[in-house]
PDB file of N, CA and C in Angstrom:
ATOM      1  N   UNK A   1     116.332  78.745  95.988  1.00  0.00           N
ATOM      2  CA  UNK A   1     115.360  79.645  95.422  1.00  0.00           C
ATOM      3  C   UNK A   1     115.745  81.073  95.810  1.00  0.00           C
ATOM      4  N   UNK A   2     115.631  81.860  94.709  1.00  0.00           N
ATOM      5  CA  UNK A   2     116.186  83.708  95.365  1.00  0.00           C
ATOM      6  C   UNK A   2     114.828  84.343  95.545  1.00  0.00           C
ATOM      7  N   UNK A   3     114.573  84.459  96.568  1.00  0.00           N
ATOM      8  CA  UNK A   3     113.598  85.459  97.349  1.00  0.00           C
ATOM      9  C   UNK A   3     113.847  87.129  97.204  1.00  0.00           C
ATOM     10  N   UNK A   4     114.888  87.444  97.641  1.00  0.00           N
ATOM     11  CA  UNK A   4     115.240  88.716  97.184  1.00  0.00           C
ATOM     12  C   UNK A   4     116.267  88.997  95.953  1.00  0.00           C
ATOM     13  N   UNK A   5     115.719  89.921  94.836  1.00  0.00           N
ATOM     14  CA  UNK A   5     116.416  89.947  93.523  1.00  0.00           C
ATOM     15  C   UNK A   5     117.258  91.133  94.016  1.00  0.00           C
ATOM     16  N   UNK A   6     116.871  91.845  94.819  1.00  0.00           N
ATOM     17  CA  UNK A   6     117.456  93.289  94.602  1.00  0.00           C
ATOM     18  C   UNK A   6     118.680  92.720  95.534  1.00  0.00           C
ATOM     19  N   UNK A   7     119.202  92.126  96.295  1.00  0.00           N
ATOM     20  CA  UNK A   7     119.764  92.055  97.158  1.00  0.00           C
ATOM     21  C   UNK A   7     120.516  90.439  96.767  1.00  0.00           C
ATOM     22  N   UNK A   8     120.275  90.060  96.032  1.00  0.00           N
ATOM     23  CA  UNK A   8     120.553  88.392  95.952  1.00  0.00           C
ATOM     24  C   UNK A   8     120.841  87.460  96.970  1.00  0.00           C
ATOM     25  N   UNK A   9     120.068  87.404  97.693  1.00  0.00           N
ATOM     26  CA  UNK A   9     119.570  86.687  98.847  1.00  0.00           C
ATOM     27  C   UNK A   9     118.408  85.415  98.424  1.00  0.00           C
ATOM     28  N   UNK A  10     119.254  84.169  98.709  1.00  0.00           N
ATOM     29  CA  UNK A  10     118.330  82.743  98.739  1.00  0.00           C
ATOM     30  C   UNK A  10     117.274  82.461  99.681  1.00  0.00           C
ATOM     31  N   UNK A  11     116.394  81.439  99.660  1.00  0.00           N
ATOM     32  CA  UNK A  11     115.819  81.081 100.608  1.00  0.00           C
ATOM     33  C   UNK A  11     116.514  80.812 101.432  1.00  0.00           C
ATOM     34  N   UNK A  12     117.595  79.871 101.152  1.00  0.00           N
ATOM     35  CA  UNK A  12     118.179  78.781 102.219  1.00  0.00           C
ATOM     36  C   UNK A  12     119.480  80.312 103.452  1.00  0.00           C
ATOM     37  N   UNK A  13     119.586  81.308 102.466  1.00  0.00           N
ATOM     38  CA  UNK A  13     120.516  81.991 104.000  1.00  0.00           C
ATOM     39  C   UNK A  13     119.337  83.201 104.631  1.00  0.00           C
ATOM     40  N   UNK A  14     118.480  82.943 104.103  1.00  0.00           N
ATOM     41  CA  UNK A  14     117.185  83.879 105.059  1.00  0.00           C
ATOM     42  C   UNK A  14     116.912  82.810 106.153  1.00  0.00           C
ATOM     43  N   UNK A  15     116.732  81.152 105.509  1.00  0.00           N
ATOM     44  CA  UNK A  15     116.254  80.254 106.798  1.00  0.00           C
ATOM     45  C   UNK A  15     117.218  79.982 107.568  1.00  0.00           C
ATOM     46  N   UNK A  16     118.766  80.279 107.529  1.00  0.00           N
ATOM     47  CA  UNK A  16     119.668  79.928 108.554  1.00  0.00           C
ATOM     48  C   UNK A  16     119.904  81.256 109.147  1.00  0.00           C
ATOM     49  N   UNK A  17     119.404  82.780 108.932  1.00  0.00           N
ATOM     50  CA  UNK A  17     119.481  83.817 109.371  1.00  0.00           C
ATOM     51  C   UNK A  17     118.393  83.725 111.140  1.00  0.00           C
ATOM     52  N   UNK A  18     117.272  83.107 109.980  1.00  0.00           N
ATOM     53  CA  UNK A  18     115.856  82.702 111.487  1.00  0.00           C
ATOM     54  C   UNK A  18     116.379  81.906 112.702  1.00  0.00           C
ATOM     55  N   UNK A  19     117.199  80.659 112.203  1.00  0.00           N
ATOM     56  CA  UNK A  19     117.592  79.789 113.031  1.00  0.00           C
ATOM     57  C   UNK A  19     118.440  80.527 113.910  1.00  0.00           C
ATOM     58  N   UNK A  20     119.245  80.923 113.306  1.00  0.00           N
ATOM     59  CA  UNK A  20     120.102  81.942 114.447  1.00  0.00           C
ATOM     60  C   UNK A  20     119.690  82.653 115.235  1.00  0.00           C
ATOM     61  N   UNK A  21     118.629  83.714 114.364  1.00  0.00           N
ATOM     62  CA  UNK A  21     117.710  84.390 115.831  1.00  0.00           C
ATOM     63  C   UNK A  21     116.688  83.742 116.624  1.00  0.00           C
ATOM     64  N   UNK A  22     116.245  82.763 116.195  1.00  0.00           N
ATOM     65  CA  UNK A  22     115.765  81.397 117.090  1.00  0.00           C
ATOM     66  C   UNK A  22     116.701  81.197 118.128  1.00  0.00           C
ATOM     67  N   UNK A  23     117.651  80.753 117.517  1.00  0.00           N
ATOM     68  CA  UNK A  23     119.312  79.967 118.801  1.00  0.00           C
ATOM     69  C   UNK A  23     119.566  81.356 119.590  1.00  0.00           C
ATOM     70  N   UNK A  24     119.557  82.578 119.589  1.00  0.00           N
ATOM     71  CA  UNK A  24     119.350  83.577 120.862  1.00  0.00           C
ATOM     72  C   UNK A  24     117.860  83.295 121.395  1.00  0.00           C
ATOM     73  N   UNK A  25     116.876  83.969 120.994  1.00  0.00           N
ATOM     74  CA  UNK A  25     115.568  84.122 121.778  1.00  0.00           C
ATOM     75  C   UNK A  25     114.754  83.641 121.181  1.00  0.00           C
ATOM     76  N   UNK A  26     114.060  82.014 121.517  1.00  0.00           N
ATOM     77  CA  UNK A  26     113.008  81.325 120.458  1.00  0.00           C
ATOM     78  C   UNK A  26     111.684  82.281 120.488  1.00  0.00           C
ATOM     79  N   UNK A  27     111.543  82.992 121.745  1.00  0.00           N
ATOM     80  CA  UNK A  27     110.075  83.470 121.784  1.00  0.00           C
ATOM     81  C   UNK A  27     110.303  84.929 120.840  1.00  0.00           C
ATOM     82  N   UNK A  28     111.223  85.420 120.629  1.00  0.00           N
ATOM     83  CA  UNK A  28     111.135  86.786 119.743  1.00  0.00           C
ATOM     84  C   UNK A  28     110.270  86.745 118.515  1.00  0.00           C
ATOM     85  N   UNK A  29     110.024  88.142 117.976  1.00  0.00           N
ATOM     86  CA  UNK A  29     109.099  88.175 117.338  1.00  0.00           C
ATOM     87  C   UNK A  29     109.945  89.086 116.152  1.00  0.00           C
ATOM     88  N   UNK A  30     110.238  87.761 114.828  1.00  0.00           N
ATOM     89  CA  UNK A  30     111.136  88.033 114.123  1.00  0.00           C
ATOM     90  C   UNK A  30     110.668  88.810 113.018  1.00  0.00           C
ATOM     91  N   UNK A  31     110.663  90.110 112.430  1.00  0.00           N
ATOM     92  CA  UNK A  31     110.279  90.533 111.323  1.00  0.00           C
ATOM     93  C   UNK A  31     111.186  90.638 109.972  1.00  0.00           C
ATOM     94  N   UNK A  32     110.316  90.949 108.875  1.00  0.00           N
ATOM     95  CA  UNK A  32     111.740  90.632 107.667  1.00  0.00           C
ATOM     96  C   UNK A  32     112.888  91.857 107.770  1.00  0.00           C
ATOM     97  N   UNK A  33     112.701  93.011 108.648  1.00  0.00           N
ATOM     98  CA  UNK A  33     113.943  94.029 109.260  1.00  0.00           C
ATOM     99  C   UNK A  33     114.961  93.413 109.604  1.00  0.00           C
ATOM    100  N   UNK A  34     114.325  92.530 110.718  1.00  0.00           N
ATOM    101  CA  UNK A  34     115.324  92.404 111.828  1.00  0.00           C
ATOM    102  C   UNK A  34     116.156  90.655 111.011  1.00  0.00           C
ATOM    103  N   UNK A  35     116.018  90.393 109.712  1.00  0.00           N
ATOM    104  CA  UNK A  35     116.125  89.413 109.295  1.00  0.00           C
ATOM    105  C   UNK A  35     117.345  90.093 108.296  1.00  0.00           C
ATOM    106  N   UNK A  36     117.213  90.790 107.244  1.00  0.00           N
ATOM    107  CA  UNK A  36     118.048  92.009 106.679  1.00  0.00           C
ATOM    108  C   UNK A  36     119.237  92.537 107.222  1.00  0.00           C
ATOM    109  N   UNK A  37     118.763  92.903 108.837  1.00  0.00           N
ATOM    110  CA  UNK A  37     119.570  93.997 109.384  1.00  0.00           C
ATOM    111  C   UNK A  37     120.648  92.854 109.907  1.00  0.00           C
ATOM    112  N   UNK A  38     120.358  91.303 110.430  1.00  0.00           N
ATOM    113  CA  UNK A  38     121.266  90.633 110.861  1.00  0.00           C
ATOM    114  C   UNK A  38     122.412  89.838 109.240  1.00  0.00           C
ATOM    115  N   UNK A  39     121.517  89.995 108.891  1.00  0.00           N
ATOM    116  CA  UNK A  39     122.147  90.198 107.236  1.00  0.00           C
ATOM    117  C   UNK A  39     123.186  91.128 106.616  1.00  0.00           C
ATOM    118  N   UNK A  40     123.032  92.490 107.163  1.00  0.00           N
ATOM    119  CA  UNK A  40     123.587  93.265 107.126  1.00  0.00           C
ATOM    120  C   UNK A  40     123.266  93.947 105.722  1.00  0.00           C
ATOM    121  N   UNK A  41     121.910  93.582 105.301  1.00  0.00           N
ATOM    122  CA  UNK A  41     121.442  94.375 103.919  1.00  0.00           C
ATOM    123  C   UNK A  41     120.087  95.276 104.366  1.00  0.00           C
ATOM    124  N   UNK A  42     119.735  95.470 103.551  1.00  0.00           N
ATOM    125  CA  UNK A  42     118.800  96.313 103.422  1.00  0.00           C
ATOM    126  C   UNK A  42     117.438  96.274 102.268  1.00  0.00           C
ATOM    127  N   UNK A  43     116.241  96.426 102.796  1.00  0.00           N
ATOM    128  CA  UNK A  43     115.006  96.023 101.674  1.00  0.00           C
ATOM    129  C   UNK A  43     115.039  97.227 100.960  1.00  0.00           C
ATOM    130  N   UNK A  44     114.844  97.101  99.570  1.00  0.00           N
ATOM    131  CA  UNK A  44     115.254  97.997  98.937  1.00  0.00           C
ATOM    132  C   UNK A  44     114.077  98.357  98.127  1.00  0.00           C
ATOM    133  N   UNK A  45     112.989  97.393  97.247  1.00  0.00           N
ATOM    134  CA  UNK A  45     111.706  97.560  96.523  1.00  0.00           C
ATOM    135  C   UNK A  45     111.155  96.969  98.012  1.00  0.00           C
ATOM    136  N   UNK A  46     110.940  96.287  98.742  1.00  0.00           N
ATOM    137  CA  UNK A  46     110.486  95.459  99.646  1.00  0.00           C
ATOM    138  C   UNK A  46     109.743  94.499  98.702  1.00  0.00           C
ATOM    139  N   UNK A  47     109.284  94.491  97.866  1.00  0.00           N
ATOM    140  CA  UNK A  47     108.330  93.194  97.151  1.00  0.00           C
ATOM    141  C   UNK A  47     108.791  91.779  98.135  1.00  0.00           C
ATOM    142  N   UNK A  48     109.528  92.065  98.088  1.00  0.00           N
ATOM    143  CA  UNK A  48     109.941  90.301  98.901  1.00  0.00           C
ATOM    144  C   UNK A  48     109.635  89.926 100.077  1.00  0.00           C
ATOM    145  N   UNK A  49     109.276  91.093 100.899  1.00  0.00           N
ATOM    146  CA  UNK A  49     108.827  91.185 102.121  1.00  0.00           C
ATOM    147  C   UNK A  49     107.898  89.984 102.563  1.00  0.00           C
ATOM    148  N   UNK A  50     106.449  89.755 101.465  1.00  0.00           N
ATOM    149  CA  UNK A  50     105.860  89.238 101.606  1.00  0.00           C
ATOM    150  C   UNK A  50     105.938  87.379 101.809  1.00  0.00           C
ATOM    151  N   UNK A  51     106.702  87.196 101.015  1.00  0.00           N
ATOM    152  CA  UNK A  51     107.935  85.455 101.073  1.00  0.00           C
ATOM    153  C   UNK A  51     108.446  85.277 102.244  1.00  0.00           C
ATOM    154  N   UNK A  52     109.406  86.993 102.314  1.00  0.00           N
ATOM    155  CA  UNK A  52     109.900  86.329 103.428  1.00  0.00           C
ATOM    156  C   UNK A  52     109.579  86.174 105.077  1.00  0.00           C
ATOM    157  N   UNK A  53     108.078  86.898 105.053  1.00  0.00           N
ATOM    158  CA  UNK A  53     107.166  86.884 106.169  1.00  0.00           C
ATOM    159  C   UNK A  53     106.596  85.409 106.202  1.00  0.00           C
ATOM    160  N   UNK A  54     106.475  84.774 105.318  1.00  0.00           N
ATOM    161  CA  UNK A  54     106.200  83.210 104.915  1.00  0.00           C
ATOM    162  C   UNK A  54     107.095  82.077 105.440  1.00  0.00           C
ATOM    163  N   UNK A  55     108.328  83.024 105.051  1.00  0.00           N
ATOM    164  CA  UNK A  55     109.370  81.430 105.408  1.00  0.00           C
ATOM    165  C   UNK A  55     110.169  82.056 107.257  1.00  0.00           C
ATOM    166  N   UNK A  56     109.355  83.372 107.091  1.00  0.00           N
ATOM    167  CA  UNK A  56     110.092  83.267 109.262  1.00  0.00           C
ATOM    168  C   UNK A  56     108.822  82.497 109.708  1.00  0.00           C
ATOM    169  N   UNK A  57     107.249  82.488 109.101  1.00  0.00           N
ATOM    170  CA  UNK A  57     106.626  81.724 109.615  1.00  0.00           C
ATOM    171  C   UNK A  57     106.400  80.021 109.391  1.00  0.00           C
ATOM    172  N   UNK A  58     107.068  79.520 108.378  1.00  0.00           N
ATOM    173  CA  UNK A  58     107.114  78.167 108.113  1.00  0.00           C
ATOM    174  C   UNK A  58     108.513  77.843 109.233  1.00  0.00           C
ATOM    175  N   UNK A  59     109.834  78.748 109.243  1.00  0.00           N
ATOM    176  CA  UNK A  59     111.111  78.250 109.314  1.00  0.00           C
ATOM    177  C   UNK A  59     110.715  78.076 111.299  1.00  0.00           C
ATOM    178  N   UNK A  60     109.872  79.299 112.279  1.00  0.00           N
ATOM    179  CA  UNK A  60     109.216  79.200 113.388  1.00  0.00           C
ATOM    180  C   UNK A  60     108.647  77.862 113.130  1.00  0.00           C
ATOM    181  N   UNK A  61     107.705  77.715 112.964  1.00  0.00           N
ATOM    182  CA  UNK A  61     106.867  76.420 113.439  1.00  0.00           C
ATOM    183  C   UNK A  61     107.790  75.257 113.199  1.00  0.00           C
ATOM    184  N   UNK A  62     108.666  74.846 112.219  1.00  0.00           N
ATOM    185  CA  UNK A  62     109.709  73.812 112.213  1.00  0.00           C
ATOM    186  C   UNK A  62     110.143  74.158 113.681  1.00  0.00           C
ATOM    187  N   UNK A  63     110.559  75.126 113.913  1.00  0.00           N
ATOM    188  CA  UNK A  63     111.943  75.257 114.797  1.00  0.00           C
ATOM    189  C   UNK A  63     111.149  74.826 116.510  1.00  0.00           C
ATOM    190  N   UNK A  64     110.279  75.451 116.746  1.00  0.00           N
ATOM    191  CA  UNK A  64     109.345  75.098 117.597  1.00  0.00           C
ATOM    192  C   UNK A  64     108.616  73.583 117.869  1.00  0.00           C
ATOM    193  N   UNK A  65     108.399  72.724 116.697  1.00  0.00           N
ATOM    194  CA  UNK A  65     108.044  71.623 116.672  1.00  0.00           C
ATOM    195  C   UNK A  65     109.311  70.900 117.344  1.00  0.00           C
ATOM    196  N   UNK A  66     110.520  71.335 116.495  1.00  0.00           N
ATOM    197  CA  UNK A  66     111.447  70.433 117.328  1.00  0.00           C
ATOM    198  C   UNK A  66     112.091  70.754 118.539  1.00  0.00           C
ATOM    199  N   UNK A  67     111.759  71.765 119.259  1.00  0.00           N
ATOM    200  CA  UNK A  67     111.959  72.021 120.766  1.00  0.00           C
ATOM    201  C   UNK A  67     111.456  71.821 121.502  1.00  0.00           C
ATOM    202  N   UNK A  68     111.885  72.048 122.634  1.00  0.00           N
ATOM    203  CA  UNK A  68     111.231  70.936 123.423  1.00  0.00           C
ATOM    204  C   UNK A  68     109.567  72.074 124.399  1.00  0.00           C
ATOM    205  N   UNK A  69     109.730  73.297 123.560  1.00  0.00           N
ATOM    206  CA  UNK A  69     108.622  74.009 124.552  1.00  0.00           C
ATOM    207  C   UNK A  69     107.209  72.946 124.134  1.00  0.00           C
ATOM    208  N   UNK A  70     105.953  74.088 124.854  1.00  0.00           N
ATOM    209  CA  UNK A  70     104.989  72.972 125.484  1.00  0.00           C
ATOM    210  C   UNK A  70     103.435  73.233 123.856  1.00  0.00           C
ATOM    211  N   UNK A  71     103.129  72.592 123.881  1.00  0.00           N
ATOM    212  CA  UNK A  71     102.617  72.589 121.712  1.00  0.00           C
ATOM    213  C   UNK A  71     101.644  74.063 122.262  1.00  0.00           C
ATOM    214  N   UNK A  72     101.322  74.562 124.068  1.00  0.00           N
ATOM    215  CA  UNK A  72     100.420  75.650 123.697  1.00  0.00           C
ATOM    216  C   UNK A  72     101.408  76.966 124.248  1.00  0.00           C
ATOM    217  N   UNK A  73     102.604  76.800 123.982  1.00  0.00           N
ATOM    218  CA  UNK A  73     103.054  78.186 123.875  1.00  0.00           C
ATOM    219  C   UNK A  73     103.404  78.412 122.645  1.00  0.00           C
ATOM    220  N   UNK A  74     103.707  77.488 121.933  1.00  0.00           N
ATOM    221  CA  UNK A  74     104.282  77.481 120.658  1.00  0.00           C
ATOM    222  C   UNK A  74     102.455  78.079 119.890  1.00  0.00           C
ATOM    223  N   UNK A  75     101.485  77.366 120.155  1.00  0.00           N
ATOM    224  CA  UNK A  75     100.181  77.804 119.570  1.00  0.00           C
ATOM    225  C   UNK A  75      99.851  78.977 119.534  1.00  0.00           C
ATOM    226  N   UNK A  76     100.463  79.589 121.335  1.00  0.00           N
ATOM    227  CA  UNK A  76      99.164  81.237 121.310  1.00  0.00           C
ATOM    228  C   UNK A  76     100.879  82.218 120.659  1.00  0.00           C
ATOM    229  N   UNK A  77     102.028  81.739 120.275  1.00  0.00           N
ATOM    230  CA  UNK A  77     102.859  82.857 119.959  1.00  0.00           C
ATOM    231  C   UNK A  77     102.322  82.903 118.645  1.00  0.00           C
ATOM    232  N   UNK A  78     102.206  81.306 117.374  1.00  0.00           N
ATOM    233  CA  UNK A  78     101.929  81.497 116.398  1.00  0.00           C
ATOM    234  C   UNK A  78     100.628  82.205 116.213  1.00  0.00           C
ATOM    235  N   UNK A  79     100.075  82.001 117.036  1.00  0.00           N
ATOM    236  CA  UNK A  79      98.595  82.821 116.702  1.00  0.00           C
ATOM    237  C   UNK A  79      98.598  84.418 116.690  1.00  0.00           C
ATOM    238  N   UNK A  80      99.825  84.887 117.489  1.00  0.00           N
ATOM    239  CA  UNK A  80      99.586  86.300 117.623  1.00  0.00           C
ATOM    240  C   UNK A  80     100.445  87.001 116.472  1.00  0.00           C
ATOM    241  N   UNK A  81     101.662  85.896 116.120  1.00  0.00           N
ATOM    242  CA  UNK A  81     101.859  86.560 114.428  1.00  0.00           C
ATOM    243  C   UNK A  81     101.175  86.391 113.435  1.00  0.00           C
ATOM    244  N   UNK A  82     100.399  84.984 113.308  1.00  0.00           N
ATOM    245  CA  UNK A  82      99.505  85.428 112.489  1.00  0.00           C
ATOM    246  C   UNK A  82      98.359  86.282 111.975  1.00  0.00           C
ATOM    247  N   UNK A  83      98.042  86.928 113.675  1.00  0.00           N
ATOM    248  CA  UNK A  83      96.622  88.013 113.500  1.00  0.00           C
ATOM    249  C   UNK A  83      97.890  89.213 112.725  1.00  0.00           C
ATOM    250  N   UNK A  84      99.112  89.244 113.730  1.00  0.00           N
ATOM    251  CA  UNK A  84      99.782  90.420 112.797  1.00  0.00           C
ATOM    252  C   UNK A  84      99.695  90.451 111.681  1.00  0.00           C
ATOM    253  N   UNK A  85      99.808  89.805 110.792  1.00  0.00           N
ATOM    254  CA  UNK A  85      99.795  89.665 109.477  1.00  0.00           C
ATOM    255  C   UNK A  85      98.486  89.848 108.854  1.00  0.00           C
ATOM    256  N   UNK A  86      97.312  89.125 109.118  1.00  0.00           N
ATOM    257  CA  UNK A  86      96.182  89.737 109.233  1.00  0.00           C
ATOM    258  C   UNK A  86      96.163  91.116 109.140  1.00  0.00           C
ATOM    259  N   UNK A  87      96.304  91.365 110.387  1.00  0.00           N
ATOM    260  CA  UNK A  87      96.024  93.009 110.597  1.00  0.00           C
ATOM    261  C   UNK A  87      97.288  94.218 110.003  1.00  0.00           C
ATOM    262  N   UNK A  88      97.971  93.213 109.105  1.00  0.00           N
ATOM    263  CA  UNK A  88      98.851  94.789 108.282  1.00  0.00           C
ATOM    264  C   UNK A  88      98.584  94.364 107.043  1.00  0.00           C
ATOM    265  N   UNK A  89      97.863  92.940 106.562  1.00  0.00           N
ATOM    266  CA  UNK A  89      97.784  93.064 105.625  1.00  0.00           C
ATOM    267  C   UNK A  89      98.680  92.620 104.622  1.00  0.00           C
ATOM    268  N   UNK A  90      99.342  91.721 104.731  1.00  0.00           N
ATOM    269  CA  UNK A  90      99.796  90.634 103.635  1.00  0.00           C
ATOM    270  C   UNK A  90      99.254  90.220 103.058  1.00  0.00           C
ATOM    271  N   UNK A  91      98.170  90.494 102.392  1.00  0.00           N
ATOM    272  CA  UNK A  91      97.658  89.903 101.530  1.00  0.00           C
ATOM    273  C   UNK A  91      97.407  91.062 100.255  1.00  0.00           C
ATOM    274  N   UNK A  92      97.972  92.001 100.039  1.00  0.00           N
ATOM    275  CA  UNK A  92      98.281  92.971  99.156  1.00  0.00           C
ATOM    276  C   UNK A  92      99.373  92.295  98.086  1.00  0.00           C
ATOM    277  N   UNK A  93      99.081  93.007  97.029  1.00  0.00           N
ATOM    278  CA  UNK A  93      99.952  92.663  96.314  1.00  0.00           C
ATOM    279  C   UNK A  93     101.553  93.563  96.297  1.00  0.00           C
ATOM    280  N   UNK A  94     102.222  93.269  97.537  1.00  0.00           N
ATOM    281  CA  UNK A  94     103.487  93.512  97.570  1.00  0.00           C
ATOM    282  C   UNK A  94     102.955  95.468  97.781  1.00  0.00           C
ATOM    283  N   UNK A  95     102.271  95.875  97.568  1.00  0.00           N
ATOM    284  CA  UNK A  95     102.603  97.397  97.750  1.00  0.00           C
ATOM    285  C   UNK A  95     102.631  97.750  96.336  1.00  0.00           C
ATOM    286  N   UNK A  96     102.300  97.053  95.491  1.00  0.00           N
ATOM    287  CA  UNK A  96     102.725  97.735  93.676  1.00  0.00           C
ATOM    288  C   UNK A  96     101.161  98.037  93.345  1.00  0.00           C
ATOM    289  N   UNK A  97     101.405  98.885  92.199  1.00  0.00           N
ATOM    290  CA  UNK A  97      99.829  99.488  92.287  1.00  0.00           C
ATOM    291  C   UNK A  97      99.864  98.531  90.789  1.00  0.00           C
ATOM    292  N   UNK A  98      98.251  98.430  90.432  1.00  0.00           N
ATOM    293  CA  UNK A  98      97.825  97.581  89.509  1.00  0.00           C
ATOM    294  C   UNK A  98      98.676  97.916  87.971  1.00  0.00           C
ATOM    295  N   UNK A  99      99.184  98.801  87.857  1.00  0.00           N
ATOM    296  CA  UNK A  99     100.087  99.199  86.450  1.00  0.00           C
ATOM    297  C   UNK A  99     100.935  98.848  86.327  1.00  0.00           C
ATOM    298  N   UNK A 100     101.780  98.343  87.682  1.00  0.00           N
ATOM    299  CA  UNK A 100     103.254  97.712  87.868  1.00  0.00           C
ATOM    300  C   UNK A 100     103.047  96.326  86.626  1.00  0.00           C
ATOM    301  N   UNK A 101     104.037  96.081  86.440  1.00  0.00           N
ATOM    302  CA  UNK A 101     104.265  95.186  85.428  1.00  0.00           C
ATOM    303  C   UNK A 101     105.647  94.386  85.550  1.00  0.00           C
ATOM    304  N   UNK A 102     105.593  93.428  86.396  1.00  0.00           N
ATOM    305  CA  UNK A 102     106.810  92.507  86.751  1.00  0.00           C
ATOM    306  C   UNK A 102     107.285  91.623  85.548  1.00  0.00           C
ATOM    307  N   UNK A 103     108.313  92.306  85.453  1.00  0.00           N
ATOM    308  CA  UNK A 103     109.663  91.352  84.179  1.00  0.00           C
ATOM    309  C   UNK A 103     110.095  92.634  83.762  1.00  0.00           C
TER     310      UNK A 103
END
Protein backbone atom coordinates (compact mmCIF):
# COMPACT_ATOMS: atom_id res chain seq x y z
CA UNK A 1 0.00 0.00 0.00
CA UNK A 2 1.69 3.70 -0.82
CA UNK A 3 1.20 5.88 2.13
CA UNK A 4 3.27 8.60 0.83
CA UNK A 5 2.50 9.79 -2.95
CA UNK A 6 4.80 12.64 -2.88
CA UNK A 7 7.72 10.63 -1.95
CA UNK A 8 6.71 7.01 -3.10
CA UNK A 9 7.08 5.38 -0.03
CA UNK A 10 5.00 1.92 0.87
CA UNK A 11 3.61 0.82 3.94
CA UNK A 12 5.76 -2.15 4.14
CA UNK A 13 9.43 0.17 4.08
CA UNK A 14 7.88 2.77 6.66
CA UNK A 15 7.15 -0.62 8.89
CA UNK A 16 10.74 -1.98 8.48
CA UNK A 17 12.06 1.74 8.96
CA UNK A 18 10.07 1.43 12.81
CA UNK A 19 11.53 -1.95 13.35
CA UNK A 20 14.87 -0.66 12.97
CA UNK A 21 14.38 2.20 15.26
CA UNK A 22 12.75 -0.28 17.61
CA UNK A 23 16.12 -2.73 17.17
CA UNK A 24 18.25 0.56 18.58
CA UNK A 25 15.91 1.99 21.40
CA UNK A 26 12.41 0.08 21.93
CA UNK A 27 11.39 2.80 24.49
CA UNK A 28 11.98 5.88 21.96
CA UNK A 29 9.41 7.96 20.99
CA UNK A 30 9.20 7.56 17.20
CA UNK A 31 7.64 10.43 15.17
CA UNK A 32 6.80 10.46 11.32
CA UNK A 33 10.32 13.01 11.16
CA UNK A 34 12.40 10.87 12.65
CA UNK A 35 10.85 8.00 10.33
CA UNK A 36 11.61 10.22 6.90
CA UNK A 37 14.83 11.50 8.15
CA UNK A 38 16.10 7.70 8.69
CA UNK A 39 14.68 7.36 5.23
CA UNK A 40 16.56 9.94 4.11
CA UNK A 41 13.39 11.85 2.55
CA UNK A 42 11.54 14.44 3.46
CA UNK A 43 7.50 15.30 4.13
CA UNK A 44 6.70 17.37 1.57
CA UNK A 45 2.45 18.08 1.57
CA UNK A 46 2.65 16.11 4.99
CA UNK A 47 -1.03 14.71 4.29
CA UNK A 48 0.45 11.36 5.07
CA UNK A 49 1.58 12.23 8.29
CA UNK A 50 -1.56 11.17 9.66
CA UNK A 51 -1.22 7.04 8.35
CA UNK A 52 1.87 7.16 9.15
CA UNK A 53 1.37 8.18 12.90
CA UNK A 54 -1.06 5.00 12.67
CA UNK A 55 1.25 2.42 11.46
CA UNK A 56 4.44 3.67 14.12
CA UNK A 57 1.48 3.06 16.45
CA UNK A 58 0.10 -0.36 15.20
CA UNK A 59 3.95 -1.42 13.98
CA UNK A 60 4.95 -0.37 18.33
CA UNK A 61 2.39 -2.43 19.89
CA UNK A 62 3.27 -5.57 17.50
CA UNK A 63 6.84 -4.99 18.29
CA UNK A 64 6.29 -4.70 22.06
CA UNK A 65 3.84 -7.63 22.28
CA UNK A 66 6.58 -9.72 21.03
CA UNK A 67 9.30 -8.62 23.48
CA UNK A 68 9.91 -9.70 26.17
CA UNK A 69 9.28 -6.16 28.31
CA UNK A 70 6.65 -6.29 31.18
CA UNK A 71 2.59 -5.71 29.39
CA UNK A 72 2.75 -2.37 32.02
CA UNK A 73 5.60 -0.63 30.52
CA UNK A 74 4.61 -1.36 27.22
CA UNK A 75 0.85 0.12 28.57
CA UNK A 76 1.92 3.54 30.31
CA UNK A 77 4.52 4.25 27.02
CA UNK A 78 1.46 3.49 24.69
CA UNK A 79 -0.66 5.60 26.69
CA UNK A 80 1.55 8.61 26.64
CA UNK A 81 1.65 8.54 22.71
CA UNK A 82 -1.58 8.23 22.49
CA UNK A 83 -2.62 11.38 24.73
CA UNK A 84 0.12 12.93 22.21
CA UNK A 85 -1.90 12.49 19.51
CA UNK A 86 -4.87 13.52 21.30
CA UNK A 87 -3.38 16.59 22.27
CA UNK A 88 -1.95 17.77 18.65
CA UNK A 89 -4.72 16.61 17.17
CA UNK A 90 -4.87 13.92 14.59
CA UNK A 91 -7.92 13.96 14.09
CA UNK A 92 -7.93 16.95 11.54
CA UNK A 93 -8.26 16.46 8.28
CA UNK A 94 -4.54 16.25 7.30
CA UNK A 95 -4.12 20.20 7.64
CA UNK A 96 -6.18 20.84 4.17
CA UNK A 97 -8.78 23.40 4.49
CA UNK A 98 -12.40 22.33 3.44
CA UNK A 99 -11.87 23.56 -0.47
CA UNK A 100 -8.98 21.18 -0.94
CA UNK A 101 -10.19 18.70 -3.33
CA UNK A 102 -8.16 15.34 -3.44
CA UNK A 103 -7.63 13.71 -7.06
Amino acid sequence: MLICHCNIITEKEIEQVIVDLLDNDPWQLIVPAKVYHAMQKRGRCCGCFPNVVETIIRVTEAYHRRSDASAVDVVSHLDRVRSLRVQFGSNRHEGRTTSHRAA
